[in-house]
PDB file of N, CA and C in Angstrom:
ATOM      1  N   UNK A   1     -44.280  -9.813  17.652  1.00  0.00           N
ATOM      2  CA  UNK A   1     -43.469  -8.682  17.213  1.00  0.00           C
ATOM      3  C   UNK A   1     -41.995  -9.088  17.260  1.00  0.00           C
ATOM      4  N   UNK A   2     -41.410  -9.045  15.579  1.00  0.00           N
ATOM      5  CA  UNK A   2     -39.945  -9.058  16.281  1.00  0.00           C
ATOM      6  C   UNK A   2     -38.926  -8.145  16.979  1.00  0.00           C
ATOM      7  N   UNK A   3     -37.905  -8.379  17.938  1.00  0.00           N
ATOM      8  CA  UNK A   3     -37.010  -7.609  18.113  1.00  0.00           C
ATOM      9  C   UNK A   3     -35.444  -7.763  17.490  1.00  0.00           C
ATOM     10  N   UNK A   4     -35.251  -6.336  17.131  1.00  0.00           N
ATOM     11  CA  UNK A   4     -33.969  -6.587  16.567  1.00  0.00           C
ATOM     12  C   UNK A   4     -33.081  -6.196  17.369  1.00  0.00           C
ATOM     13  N   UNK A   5     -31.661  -6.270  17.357  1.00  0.00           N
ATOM     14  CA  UNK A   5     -30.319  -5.784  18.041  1.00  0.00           C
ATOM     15  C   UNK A   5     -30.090  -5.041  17.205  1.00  0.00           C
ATOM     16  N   UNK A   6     -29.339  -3.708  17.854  1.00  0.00           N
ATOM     17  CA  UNK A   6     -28.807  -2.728  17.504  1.00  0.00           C
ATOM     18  C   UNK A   6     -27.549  -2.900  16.718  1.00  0.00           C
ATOM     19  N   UNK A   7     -27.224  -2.395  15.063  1.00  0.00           N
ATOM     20  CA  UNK A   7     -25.760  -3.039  15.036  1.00  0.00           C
ATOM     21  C   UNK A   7     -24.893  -2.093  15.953  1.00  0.00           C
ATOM     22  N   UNK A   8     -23.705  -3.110  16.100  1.00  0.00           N
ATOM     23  CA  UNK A   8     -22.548  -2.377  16.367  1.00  0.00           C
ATOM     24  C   UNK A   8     -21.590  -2.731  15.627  1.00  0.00           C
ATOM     25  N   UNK A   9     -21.649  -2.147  14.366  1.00  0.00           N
ATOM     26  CA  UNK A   9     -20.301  -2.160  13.440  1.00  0.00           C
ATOM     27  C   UNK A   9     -21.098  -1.653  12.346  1.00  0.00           C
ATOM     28  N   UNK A  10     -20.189  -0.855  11.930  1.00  0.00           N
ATOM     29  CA  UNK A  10     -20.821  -0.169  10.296  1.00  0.00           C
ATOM     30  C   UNK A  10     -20.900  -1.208   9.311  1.00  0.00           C
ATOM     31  N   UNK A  11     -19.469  -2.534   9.492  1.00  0.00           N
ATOM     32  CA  UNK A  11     -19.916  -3.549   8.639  1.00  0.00           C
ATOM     33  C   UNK A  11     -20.927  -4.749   8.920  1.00  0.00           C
ATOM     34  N   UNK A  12     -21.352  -4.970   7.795  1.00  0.00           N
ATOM     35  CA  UNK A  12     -22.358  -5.897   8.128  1.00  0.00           C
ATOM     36  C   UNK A  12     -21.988  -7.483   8.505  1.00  0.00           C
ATOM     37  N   UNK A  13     -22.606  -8.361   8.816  1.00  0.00           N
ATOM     38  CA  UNK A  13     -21.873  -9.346   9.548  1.00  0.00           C
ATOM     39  C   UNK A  13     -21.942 -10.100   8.082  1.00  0.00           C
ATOM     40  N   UNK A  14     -22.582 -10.290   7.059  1.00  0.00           N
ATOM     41  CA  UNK A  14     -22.333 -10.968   5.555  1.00  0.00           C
ATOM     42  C   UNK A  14     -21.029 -10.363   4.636  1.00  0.00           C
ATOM     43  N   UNK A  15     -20.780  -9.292   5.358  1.00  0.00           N
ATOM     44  CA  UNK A  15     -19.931  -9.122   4.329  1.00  0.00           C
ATOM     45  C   UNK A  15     -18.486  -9.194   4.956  1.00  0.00           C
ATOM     46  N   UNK A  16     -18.243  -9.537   6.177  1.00  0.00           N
ATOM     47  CA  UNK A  16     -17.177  -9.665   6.667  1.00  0.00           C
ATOM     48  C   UNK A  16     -17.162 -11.127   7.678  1.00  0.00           C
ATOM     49  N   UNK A  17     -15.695 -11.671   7.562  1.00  0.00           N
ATOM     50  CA  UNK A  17     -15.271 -13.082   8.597  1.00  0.00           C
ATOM     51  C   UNK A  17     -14.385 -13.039   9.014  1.00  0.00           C
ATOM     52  N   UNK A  18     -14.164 -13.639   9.909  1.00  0.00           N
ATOM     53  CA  UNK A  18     -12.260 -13.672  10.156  1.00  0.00           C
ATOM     54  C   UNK A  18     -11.792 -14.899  10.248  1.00  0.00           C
ATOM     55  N   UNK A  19     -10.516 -14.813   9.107  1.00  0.00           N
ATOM     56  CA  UNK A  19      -9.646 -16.053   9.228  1.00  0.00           C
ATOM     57  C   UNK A  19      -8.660 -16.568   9.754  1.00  0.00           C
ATOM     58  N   UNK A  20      -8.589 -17.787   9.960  1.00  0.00           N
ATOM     59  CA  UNK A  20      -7.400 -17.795  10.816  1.00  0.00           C
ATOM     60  C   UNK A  20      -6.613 -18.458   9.601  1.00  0.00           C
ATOM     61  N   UNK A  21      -5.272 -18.043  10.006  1.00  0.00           N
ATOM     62  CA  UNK A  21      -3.639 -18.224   8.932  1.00  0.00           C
ATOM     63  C   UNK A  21      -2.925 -19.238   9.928  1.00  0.00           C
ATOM     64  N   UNK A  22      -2.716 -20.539   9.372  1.00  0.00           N
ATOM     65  CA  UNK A  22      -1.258 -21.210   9.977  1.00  0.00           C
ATOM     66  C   UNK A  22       0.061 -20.062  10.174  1.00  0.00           C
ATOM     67  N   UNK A  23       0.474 -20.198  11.659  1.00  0.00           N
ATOM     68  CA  UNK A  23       1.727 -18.935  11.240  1.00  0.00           C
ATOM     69  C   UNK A  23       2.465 -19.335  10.511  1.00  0.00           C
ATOM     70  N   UNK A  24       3.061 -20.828  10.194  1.00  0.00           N
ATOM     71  CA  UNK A  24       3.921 -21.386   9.356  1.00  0.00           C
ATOM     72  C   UNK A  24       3.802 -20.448   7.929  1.00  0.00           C
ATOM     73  N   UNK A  25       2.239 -20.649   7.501  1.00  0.00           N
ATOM     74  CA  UNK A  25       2.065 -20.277   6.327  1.00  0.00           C
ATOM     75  C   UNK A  25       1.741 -18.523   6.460  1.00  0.00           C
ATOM     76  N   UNK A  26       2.143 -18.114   7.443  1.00  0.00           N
ATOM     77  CA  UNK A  26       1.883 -16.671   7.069  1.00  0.00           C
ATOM     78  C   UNK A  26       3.286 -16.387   6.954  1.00  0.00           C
ATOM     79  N   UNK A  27       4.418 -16.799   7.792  1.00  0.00           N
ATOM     80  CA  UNK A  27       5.645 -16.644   7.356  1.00  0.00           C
ATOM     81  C   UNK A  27       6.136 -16.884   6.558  1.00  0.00           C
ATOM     82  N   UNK A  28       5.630 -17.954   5.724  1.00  0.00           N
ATOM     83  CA  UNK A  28       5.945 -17.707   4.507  1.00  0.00           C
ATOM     84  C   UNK A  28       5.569 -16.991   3.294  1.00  0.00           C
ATOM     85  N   UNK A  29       4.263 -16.637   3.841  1.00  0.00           N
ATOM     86  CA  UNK A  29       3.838 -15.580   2.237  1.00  0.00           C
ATOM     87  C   UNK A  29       4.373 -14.001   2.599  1.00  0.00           C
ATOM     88  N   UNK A  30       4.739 -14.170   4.189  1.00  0.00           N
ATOM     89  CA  UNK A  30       5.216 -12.949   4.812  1.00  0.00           C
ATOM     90  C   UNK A  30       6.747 -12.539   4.163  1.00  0.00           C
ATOM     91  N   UNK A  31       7.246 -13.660   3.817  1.00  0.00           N
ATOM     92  CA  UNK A  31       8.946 -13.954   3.270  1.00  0.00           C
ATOM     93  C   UNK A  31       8.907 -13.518   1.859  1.00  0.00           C
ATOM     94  N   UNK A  32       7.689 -14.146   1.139  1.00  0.00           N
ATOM     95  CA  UNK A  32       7.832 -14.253   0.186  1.00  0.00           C
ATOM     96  C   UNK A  32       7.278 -13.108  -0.804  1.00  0.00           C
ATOM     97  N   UNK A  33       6.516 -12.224   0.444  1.00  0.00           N
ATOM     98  CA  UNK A  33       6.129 -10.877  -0.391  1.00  0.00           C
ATOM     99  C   UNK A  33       7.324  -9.832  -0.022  1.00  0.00           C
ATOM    100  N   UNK A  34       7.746 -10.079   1.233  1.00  0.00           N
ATOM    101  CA  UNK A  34       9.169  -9.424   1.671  1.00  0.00           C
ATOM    102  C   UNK A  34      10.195  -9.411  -0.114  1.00  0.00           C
ATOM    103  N   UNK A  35      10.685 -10.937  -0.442  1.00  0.00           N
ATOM    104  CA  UNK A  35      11.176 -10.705  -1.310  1.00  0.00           C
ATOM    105  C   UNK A  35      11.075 -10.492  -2.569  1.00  0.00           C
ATOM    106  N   UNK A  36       9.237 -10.516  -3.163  1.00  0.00           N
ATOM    107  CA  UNK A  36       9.045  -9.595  -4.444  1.00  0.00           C
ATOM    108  C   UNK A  36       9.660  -8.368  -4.338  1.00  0.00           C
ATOM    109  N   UNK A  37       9.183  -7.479  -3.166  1.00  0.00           N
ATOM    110  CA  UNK A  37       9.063  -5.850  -2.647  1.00  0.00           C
ATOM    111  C   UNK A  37      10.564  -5.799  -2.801  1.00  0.00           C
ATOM    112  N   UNK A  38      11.496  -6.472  -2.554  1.00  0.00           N
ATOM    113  CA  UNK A  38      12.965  -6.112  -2.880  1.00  0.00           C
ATOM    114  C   UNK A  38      13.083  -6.388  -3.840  1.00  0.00           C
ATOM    115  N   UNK A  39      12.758  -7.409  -4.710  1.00  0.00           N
ATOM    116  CA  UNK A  39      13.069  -7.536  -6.060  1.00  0.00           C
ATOM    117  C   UNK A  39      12.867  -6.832  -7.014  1.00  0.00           C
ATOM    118  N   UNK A  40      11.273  -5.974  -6.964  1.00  0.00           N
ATOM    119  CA  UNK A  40      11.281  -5.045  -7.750  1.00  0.00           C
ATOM    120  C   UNK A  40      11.641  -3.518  -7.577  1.00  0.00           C
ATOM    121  N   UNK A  41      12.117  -3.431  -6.060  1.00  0.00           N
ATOM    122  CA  UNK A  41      12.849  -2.121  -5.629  1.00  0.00           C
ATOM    123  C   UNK A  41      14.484  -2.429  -6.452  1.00  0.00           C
ATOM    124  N   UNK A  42      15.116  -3.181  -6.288  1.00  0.00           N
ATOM    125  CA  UNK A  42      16.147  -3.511  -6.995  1.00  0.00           C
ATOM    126  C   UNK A  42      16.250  -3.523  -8.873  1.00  0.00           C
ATOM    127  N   UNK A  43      14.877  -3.690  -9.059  1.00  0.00           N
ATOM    128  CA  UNK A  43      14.816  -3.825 -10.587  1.00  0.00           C
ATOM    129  C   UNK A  43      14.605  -2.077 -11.048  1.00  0.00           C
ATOM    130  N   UNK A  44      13.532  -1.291  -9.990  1.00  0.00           N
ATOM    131  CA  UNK A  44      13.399  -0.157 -10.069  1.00  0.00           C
ATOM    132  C   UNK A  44      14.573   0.978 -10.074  1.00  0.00           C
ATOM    133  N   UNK A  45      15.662   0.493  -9.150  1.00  0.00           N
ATOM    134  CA  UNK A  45      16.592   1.125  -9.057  1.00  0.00           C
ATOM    135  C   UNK A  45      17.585   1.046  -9.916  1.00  0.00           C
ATOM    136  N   UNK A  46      17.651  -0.085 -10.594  1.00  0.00           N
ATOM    137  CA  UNK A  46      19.085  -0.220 -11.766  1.00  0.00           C
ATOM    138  C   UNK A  46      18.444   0.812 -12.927  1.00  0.00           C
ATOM    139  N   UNK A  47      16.810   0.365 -12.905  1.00  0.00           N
ATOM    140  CA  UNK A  47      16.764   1.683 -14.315  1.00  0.00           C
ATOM    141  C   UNK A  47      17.074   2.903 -14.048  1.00  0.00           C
ATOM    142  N   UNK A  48      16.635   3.369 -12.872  1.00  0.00           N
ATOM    143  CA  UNK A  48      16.983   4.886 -12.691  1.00  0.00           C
ATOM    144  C   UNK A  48      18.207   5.079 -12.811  1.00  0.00           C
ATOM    145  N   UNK A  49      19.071   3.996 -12.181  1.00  0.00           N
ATOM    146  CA  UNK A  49      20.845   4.368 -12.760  1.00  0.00           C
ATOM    147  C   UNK A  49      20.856   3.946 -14.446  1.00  0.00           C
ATOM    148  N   UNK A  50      19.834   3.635 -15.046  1.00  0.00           N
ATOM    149  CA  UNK A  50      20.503   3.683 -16.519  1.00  0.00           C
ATOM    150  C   UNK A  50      20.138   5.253 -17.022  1.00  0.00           C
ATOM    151  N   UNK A  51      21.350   5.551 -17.643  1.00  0.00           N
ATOM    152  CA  UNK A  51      21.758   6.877 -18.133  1.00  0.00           C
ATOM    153  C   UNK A  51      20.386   6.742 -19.784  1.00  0.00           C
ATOM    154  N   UNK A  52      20.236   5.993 -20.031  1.00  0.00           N
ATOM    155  CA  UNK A  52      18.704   6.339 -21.497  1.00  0.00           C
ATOM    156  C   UNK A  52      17.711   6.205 -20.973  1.00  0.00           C
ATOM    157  N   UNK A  53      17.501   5.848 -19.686  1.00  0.00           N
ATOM    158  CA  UNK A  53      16.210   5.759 -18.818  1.00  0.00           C
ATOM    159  C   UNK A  53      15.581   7.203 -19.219  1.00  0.00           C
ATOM    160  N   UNK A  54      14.076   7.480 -18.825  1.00  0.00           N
ATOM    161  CA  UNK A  54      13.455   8.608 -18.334  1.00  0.00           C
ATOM    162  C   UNK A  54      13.000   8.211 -17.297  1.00  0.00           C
ATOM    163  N   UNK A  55      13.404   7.322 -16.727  1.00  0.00           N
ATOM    164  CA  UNK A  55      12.904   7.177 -14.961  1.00  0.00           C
ATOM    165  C   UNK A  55      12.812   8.284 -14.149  1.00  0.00           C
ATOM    166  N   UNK A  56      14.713   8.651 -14.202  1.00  0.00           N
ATOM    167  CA  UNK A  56      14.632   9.795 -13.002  1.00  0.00           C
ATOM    168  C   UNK A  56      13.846  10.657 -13.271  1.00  0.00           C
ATOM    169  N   UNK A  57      13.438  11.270 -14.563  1.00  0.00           N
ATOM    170  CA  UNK A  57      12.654  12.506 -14.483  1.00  0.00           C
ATOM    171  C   UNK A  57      11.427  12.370 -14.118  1.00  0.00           C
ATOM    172  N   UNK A  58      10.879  11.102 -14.858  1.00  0.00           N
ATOM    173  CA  UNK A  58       9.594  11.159 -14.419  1.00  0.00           C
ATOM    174  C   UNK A  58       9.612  10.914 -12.444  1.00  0.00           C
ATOM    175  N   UNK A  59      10.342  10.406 -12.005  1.00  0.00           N
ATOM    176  CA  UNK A  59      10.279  10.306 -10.821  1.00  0.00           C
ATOM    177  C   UNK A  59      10.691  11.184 -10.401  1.00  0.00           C
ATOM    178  N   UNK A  60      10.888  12.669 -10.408  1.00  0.00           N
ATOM    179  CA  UNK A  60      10.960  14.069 -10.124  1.00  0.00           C
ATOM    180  C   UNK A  60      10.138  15.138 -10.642  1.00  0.00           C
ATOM    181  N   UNK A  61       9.080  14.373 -11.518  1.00  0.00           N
ATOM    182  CA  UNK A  61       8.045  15.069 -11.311  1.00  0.00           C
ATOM    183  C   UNK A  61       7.054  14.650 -10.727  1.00  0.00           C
ATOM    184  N   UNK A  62       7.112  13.153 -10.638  1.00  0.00           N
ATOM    185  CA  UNK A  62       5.615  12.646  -9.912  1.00  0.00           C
ATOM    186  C   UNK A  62       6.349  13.397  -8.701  1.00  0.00           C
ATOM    187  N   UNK A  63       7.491  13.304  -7.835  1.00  0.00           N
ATOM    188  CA  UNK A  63       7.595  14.095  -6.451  1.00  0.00           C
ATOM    189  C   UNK A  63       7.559  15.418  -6.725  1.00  0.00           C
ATOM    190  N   UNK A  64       7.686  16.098  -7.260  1.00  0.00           N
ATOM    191  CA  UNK A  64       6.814  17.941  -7.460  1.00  0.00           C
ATOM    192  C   UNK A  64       5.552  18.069  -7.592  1.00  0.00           C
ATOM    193  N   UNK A  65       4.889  16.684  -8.379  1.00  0.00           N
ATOM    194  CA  UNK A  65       3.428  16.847  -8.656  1.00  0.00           C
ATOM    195  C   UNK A  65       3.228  16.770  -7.077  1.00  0.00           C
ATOM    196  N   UNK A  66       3.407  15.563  -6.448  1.00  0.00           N
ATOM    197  CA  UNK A  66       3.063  15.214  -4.462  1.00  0.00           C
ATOM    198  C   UNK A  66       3.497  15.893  -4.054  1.00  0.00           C
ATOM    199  N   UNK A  67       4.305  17.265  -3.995  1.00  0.00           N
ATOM    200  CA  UNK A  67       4.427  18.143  -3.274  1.00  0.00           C
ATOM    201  C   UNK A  67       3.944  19.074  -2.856  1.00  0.00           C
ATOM    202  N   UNK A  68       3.170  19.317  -4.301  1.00  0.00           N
ATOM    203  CA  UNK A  68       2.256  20.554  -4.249  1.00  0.00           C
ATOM    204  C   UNK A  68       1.527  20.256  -3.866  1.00  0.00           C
ATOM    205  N   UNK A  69       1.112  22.108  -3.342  1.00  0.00           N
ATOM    206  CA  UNK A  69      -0.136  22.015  -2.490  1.00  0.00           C
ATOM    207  C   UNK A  69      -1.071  22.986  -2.943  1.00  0.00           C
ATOM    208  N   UNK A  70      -1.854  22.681  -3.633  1.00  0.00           N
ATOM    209  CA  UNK A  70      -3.127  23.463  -4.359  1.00  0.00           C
ATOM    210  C   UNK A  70      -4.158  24.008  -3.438  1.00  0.00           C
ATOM    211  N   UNK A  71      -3.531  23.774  -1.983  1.00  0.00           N
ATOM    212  CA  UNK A  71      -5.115  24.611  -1.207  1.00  0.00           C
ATOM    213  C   UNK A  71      -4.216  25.471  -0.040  1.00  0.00           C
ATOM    214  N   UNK A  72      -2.881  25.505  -0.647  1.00  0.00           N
ATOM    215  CA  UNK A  72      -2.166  26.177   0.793  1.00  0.00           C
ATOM    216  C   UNK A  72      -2.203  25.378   2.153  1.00  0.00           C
ATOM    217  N   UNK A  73      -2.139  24.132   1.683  1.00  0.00           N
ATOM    218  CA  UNK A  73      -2.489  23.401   3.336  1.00  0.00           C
ATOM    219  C   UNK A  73      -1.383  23.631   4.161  1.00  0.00           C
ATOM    220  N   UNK A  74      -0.885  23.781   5.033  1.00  0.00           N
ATOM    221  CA  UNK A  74       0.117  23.618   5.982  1.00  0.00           C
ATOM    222  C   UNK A  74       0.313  22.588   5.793  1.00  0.00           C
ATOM    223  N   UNK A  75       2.422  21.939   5.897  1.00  0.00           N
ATOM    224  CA  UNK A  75       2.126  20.930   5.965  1.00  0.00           C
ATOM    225  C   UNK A  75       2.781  20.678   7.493  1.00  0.00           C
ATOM    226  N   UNK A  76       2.209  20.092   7.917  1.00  0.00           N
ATOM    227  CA  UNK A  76       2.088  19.318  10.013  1.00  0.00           C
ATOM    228  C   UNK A  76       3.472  18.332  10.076  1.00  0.00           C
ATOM    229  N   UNK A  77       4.165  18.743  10.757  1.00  0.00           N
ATOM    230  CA  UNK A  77       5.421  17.728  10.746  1.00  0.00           C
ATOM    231  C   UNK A  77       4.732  16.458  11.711  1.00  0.00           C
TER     232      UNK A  77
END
């Protein structure tokens, strides 16, 4: 008869591993995603200062669309 072990983890052990990262090389993809994320916050921001943009608006309604609250939720500070 076989016996099995009980899992303990919802994931299964095939579908998950863990790797190990040189820190060298995590600091650098750590740097180097650092400076996409500014690069395109910087690219994002000159359009909204261009005056023929529709940036700002649309980016004042996607924040009214995320504001609302369609079920009355409280919102929890």
């Amino acid at each position: 008869m076989e016996m099995r072990m009980a899992c303990t983890s919802l994931h299964s052990k095939e579908a998950s591993f863990n790797l190990w990262i040189d820190p060298a090389l995590k600091a650098a993809f750590t740097a180097a995603t650092s400076a996409e994320a500014r690069r395109q916050s910087l690219e994002l921001a000159a359009v909204v200062r261009d005056p023929n943009s529709s940036e700002p608006e649309e980016l004042r309604w996607l924040a009214a669309f995320v504001d609302q609250d369609e079920y009355n939720y409280e919102t929890v500070p």
